[in-house]
Protein backbone atom coordinates (compact mmCIF):
# COMPACT_ATOMS: atom_id res chain seq x y z
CA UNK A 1 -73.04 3.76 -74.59
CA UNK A 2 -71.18 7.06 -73.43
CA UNK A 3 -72.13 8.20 -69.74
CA UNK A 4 -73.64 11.79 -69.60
CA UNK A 5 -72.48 14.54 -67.86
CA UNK A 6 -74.38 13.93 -64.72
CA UNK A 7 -73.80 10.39 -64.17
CA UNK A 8 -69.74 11.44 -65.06
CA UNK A 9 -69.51 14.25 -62.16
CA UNK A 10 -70.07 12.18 -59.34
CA UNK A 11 -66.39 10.28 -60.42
CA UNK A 12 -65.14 13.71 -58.51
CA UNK A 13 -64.68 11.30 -55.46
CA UNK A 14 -62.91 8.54 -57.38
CA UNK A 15 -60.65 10.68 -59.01
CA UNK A 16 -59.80 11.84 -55.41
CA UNK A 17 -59.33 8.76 -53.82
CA UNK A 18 -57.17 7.59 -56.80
CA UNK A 19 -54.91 9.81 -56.08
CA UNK A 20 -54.35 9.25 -52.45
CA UNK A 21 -56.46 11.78 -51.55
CA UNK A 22 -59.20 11.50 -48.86
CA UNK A 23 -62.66 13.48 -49.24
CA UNK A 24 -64.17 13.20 -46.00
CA UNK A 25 -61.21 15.98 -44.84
CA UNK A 26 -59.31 18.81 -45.81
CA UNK A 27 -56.44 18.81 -48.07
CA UNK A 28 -53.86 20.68 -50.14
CA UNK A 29 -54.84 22.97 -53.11
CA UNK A 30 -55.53 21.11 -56.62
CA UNK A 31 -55.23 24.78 -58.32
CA UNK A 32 -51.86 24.57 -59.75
CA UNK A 33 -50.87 28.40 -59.13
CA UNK A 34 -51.29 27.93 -55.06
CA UNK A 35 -48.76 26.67 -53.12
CA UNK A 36 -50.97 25.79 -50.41
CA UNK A 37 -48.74 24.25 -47.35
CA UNK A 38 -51.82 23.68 -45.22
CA UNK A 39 -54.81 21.75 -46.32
CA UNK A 40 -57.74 24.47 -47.29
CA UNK A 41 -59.66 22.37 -49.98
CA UNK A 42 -62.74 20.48 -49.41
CA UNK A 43 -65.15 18.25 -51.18
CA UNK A 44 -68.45 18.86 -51.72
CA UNK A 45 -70.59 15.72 -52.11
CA UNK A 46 -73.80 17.22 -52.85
CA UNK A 47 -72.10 19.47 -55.66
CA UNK A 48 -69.98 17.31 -56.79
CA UNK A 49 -66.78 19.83 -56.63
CA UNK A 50 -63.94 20.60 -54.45
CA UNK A 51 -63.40 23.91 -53.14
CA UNK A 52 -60.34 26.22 -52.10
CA UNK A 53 -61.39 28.09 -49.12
CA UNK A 54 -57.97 29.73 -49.08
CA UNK A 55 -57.61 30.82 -52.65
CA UNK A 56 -61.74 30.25 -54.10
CA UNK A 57 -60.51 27.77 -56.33
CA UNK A 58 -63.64 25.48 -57.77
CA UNK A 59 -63.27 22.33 -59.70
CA UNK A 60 -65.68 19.60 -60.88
CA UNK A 61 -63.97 16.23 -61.93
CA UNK A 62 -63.42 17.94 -66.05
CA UNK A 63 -61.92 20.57 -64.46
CA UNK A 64 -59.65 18.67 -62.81
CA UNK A 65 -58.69 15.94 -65.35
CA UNK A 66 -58.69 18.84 -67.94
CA UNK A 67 -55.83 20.26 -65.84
CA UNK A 68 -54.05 16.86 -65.38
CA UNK A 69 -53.85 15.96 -69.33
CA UNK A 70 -53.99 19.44 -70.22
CA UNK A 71 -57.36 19.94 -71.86
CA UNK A 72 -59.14 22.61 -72.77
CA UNK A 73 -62.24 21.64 -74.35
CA UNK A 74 -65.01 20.40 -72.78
CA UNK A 75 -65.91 17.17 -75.13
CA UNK A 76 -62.19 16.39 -75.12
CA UNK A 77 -62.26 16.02 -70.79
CA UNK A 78 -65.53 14.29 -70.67
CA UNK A 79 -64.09 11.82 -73.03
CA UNK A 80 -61.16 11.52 -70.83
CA UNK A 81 -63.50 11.55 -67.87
CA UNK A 82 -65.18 8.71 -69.39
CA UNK A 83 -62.83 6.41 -69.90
């Protein structure tokens, strides 16, 4: 059975922690055209996205892995969110 889109945005924190990043604080930018030196993105639990207070980047966990394996349909990243 494939997971939906709401049980699939709440991998956000995984995703995060997978890559050696901790959501309970601050870190670099994830948006690609900000070379953020100082951490100025935060994760928002109850959303389910992280947020560049810097630059006003948003990103949900698609967005994100979209980016990463350079997707740009949405059925093609929540298949690649889903696996």
């Amino acid at each position: 059975m494939t997971d939906t889109f709401d049980s699939l945005r709440p991998m956000l924190e995984t995703y995060l922690r997978e890559r050696g990043i901790d959501p309970r604080k601050r870190f670099r930018c994830l948006n690609p055209e900000h070379f953020d030196h100082d951490p100025s993105m935060g994760y928002d639990s109850k959303r389910h996205k992280v947020h560049c207070f810097a630059c006003g980047a948003t990103y949900d966990v698609f967005d994100l892995v979209g980016q990463e394996e350079n997707l740009t349909d949405f059925p093609s990243k929540m298949k690649a969110v889903n696996r």
